[in-house]
Protein backbone atom coordinates (compact mmCIF):
# COMPACT_ATOMS: atom_id res chain seq x y z
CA UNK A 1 -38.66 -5.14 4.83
CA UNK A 2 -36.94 -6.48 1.58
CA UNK A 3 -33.89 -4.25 2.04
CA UNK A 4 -30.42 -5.90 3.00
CA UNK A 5 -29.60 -2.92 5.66
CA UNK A 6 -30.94 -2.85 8.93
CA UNK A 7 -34.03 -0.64 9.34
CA UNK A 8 -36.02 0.50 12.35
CA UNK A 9 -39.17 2.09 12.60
CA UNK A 10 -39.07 4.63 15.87
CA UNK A 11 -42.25 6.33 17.21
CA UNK A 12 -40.62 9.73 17.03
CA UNK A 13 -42.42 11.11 20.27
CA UNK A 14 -41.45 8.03 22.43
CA UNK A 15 -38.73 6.41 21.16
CA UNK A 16 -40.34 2.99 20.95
CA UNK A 17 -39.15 0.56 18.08
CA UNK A 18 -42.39 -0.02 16.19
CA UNK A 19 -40.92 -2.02 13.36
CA UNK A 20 -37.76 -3.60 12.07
CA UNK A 21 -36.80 -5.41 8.96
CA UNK A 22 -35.43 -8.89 8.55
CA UNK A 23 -31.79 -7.75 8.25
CA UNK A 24 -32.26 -5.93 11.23
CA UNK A 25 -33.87 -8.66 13.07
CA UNK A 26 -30.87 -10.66 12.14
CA UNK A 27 -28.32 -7.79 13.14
CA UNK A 28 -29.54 -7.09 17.12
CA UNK A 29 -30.44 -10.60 17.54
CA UNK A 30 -34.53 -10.67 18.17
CA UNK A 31 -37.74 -11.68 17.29
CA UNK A 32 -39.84 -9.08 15.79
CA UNK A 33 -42.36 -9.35 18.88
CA UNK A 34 -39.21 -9.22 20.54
CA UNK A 35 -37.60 -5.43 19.36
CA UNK A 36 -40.92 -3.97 18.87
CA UNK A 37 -41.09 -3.94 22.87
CA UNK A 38 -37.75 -2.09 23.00
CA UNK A 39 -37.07 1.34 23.40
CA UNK A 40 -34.69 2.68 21.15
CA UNK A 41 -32.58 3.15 24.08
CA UNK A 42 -32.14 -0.85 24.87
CA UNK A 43 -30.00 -1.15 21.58
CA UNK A 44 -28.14 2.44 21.91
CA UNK A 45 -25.48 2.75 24.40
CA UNK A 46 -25.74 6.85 24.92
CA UNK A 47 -26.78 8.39 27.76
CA UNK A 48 -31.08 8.95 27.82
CA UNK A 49 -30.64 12.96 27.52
CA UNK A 50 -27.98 12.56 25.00
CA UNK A 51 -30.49 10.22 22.90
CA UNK A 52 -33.58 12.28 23.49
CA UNK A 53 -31.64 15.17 22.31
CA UNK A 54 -30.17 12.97 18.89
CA UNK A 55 -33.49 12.19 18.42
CA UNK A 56 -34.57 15.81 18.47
CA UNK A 57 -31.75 16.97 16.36
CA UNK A 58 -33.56 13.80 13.58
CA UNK A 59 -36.97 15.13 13.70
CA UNK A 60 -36.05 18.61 13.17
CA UNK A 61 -33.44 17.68 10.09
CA UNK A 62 -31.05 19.18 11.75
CA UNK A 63 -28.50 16.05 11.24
CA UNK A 64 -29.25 13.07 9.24
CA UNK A 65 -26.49 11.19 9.91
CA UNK A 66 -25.05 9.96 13.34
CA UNK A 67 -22.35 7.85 14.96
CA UNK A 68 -23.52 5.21 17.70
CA UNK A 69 -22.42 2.48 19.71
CA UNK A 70 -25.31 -0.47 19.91
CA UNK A 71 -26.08 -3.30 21.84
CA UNK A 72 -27.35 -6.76 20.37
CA UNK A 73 -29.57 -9.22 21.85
CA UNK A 74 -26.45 -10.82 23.42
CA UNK A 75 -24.73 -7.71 25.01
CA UNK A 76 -22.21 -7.48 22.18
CA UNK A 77 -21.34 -3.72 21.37
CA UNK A 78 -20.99 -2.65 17.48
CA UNK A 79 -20.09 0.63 15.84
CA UNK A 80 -22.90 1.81 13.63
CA UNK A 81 -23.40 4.52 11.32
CA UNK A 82 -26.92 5.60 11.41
CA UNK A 83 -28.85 7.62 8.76
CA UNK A 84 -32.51 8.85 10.46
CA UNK A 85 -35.38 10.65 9.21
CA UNK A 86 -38.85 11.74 9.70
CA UNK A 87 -41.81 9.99 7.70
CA UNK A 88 -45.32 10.22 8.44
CA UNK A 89 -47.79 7.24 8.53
CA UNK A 90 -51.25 7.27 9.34
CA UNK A 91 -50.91 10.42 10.39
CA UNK A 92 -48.20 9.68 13.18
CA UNK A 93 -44.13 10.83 12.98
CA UNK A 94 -41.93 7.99 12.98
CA UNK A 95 -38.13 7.66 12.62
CA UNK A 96 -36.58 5.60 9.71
CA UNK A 97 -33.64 4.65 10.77
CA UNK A 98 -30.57 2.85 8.39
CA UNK A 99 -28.14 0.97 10.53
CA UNK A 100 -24.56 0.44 8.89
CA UNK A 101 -22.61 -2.17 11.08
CA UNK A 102 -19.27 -0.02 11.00
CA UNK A 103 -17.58 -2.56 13.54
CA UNK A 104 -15.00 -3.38 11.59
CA UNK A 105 -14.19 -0.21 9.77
CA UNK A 106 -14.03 0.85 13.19
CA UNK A 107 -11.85 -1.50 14.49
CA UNK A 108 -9.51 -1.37 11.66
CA UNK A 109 -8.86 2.18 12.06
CA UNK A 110 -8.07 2.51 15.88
CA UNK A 111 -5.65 -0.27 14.79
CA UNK A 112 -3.92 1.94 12.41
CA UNK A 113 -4.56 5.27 14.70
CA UNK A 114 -2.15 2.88 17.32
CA UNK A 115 0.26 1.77 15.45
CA UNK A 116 0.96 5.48 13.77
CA UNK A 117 1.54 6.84 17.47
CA UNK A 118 4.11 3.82 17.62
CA UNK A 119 5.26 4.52 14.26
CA UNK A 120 5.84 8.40 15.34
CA UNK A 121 7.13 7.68 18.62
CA UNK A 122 9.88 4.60 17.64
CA UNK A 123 13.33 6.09 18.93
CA UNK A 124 14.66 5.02 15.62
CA UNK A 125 13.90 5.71 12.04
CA UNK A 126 11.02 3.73 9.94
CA UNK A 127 10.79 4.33 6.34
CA UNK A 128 9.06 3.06 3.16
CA UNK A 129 9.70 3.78 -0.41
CA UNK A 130 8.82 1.76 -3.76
CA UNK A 131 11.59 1.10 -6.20
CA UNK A 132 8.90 1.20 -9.15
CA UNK A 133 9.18 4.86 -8.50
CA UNK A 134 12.99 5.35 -8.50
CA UNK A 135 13.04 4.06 -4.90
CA UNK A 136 11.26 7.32 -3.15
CA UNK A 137 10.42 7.58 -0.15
CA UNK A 138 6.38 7.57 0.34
CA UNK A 139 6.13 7.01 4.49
CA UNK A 140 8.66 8.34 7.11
CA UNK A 141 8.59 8.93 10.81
CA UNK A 142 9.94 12.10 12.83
CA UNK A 143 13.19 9.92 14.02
CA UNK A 144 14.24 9.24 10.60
CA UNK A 145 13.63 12.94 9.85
CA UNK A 146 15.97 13.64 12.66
CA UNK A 147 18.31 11.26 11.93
CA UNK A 148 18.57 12.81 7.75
CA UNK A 149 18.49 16.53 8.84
CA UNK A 150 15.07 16.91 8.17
CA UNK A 151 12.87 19.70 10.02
CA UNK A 152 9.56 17.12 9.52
CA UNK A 153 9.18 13.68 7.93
CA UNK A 154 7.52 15.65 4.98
CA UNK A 155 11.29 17.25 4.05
CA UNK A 156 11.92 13.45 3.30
CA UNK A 157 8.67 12.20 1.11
CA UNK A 158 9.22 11.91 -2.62
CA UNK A 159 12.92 12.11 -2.35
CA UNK A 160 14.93 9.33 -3.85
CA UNK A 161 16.40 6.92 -0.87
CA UNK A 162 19.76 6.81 -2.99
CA UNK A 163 20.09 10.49 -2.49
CA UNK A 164 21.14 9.71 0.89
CA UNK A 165 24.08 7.80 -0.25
CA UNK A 166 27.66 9.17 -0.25
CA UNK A 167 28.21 8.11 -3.77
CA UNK A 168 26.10 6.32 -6.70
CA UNK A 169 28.04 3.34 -6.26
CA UNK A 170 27.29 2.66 -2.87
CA UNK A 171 23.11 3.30 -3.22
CA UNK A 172 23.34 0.68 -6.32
CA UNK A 173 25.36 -2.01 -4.22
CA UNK A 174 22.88 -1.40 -1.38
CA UNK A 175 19.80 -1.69 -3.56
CA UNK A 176 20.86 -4.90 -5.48
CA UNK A 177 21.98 -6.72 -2.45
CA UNK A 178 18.46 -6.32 -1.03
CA UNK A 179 15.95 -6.86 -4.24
CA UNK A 180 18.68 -10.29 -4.63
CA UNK A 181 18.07 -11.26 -0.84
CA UNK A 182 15.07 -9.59 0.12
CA UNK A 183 16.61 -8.24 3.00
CA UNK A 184 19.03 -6.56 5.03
CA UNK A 185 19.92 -6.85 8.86
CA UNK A 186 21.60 -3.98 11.00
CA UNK A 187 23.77 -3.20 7.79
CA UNK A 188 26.33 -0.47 8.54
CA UNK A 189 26.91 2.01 6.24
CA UNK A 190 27.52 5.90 5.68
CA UNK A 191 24.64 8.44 4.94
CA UNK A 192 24.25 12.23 3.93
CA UNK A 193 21.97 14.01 5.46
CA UNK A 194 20.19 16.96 3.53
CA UNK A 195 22.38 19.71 5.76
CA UNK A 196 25.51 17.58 3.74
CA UNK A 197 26.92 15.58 7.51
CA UNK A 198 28.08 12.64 7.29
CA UNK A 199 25.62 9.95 9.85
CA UNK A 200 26.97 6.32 10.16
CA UNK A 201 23.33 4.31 10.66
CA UNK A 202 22.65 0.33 10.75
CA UNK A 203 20.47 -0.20 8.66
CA UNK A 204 17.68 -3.26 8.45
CA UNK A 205 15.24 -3.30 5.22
CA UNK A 206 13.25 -5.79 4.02
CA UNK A 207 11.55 -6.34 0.46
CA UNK A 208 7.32 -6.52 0.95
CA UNK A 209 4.93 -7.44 -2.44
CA UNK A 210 1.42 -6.04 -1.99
CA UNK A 211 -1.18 -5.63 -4.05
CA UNK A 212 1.15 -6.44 -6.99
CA UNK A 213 3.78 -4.02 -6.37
CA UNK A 214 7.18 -4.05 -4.41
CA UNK A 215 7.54 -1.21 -1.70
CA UNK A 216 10.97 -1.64 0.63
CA UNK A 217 10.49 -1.05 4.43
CA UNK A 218 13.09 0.19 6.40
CA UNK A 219 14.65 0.75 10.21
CA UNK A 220 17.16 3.00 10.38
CA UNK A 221 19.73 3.74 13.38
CA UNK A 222 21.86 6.13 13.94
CA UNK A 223 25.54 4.39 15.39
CA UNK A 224 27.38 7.92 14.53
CA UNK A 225 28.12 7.72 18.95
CA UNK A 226 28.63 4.41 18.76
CA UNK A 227 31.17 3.96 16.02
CA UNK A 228 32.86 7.03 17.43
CA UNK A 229 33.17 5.51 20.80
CA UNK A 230 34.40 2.45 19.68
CA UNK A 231 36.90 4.09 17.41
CA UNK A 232 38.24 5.91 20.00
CA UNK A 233 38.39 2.95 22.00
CA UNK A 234 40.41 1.15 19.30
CA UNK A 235 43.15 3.78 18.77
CA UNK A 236 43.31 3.57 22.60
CA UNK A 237 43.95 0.20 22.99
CA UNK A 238 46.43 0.94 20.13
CA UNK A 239 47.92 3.35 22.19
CA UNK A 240 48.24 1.67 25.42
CA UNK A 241 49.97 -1.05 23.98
CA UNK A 242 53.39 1.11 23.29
CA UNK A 243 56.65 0.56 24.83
CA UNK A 244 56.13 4.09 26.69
CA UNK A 245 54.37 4.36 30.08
CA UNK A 246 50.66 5.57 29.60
CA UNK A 247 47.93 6.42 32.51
CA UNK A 248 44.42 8.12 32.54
CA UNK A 249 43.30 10.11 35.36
CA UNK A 250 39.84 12.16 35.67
CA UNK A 251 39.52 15.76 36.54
CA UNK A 252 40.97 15.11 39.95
CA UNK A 253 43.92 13.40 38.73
CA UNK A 254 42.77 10.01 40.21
CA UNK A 255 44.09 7.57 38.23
CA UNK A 256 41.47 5.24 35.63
CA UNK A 257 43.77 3.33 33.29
CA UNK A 258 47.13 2.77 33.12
CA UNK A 259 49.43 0.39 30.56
CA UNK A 260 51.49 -2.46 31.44
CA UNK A 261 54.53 0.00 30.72
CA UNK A 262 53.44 2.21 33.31
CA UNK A 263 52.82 -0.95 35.88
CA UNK A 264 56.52 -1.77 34.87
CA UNK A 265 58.17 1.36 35.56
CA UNK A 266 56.65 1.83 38.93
């Protein structure tokens, strides 16, 4: 009764909450006249021939330790960890039951279970790597593995970020700009990529402190179509402003562009 975790007493054969301690009292919400009417089923959310056969599965030893959703006085649902046992009092087989509120916990790690399937499914690359350690990369998801020539994001863990660079010089210009600003937006620059291509990406970084060290996070886009398109574009334009008469025409020779030249001649 003294104990800080919530305990319950359980008549083994019938599932009825004989006893509960103060904490426990305090955790489901009622009086101790109050839970000592309750089956064991009021506060747990399984199904009655899923309990009866967890409860089973206690009183043989088979398992000692079980995951459950329970109910409080006030309907609220909580994650608990349960550790359950047999004792004997009096001659009669009761359940002692420790209840670990694992709400939280719980809560905390479907948080991070969703935001790695966003992490692993982003279209574009998402890094992090910690300068204390030479600036390797510790976390990386399969786009930026695609976008380095990587098989798997593992190819790219404990490698040094400015190994990616073309040239020294470049990774230290990079790297001071962002510890002085703490950040970088959609800059464009040149990478290698572990098969030795060159990949034009945009990259947008940001210095993060945490728990007293400095870790860089990263998104990373590849513009290699992009720049090529608008390159293309540009020596185009060039082009079409010449003296000499210019058209475009697709497959079927229907005409798509033409240059003032051309309007001039015909």
């Amino acid at each position: 009764h003294l104990n800080i975790a919530p305990k319950l007493l359980i008549e083994a054969a019938t599932g009825r909450i004989a006893d509960a301690n103060d904490s426990a009292l305090a955790f489901y919400g009622y009086t101790r006249g109050q839970i000592t009417t309750l089956h064991v089923g009021d506060l747990n959310t399984l199904a009655p021939d899923m309990l009866t056969g967890e409860i089973d599965r206690a009183r043989r030893e088979q398992e000692r330790f079980f995951r459950f959703r329970h109910r409080t006085a006030n309907g609220e649902l909580r994650e608990v960890e349960v550790y359950s046992g047999p004792v004997f009092i009096d001659g009669r087989e009761y359940l002692h039951s420790i209840v670990h509120d694992v709400t939280r916990a719980h809560r905390y790690q479907q948080w991070l279970e969703r935001y790695r399937r966003i992490f692993e499914s982003l279209p574009v690359g998402v890094y992090s790597s910690r300068p204390a350690d030479g600036g390797r990369v510790t976390d990386a998801n399969p786009a930026m593995a695609r976008i380095l020539g990587a098989a798997t994001p593992d190819e790219l863990i404990g490698r040094s970020a400015a190994s990616f660079h073309p040239d020294s010089a470049q990774a230290r210009a990079v790297a001071a700009e962002l510890m002085r600003a703490g950040v970088l937006r959609a800059r464009e620059l040149p990478l290698r990529t572990l098969d030795g291509r060159e990949v034009w990406v945009a990259v947008t970084a940001r210095v993060r402190d945490s728990a007293g060290e400095r870790w860089i996070d990263g998104i990373v886009e590849d513009i290699s179509e992009r720049r090529a398109l608008a390159a293309e574009q540009r020596l185009l334009a060039k082009a079409f402003r010449t003296s000499q008469a210019l058209m475009i025409t697709d497959a079927n020779g229907v005409i798509e562009r033409v240059n003032p030249a051309f309007t001039t001649l015909t």
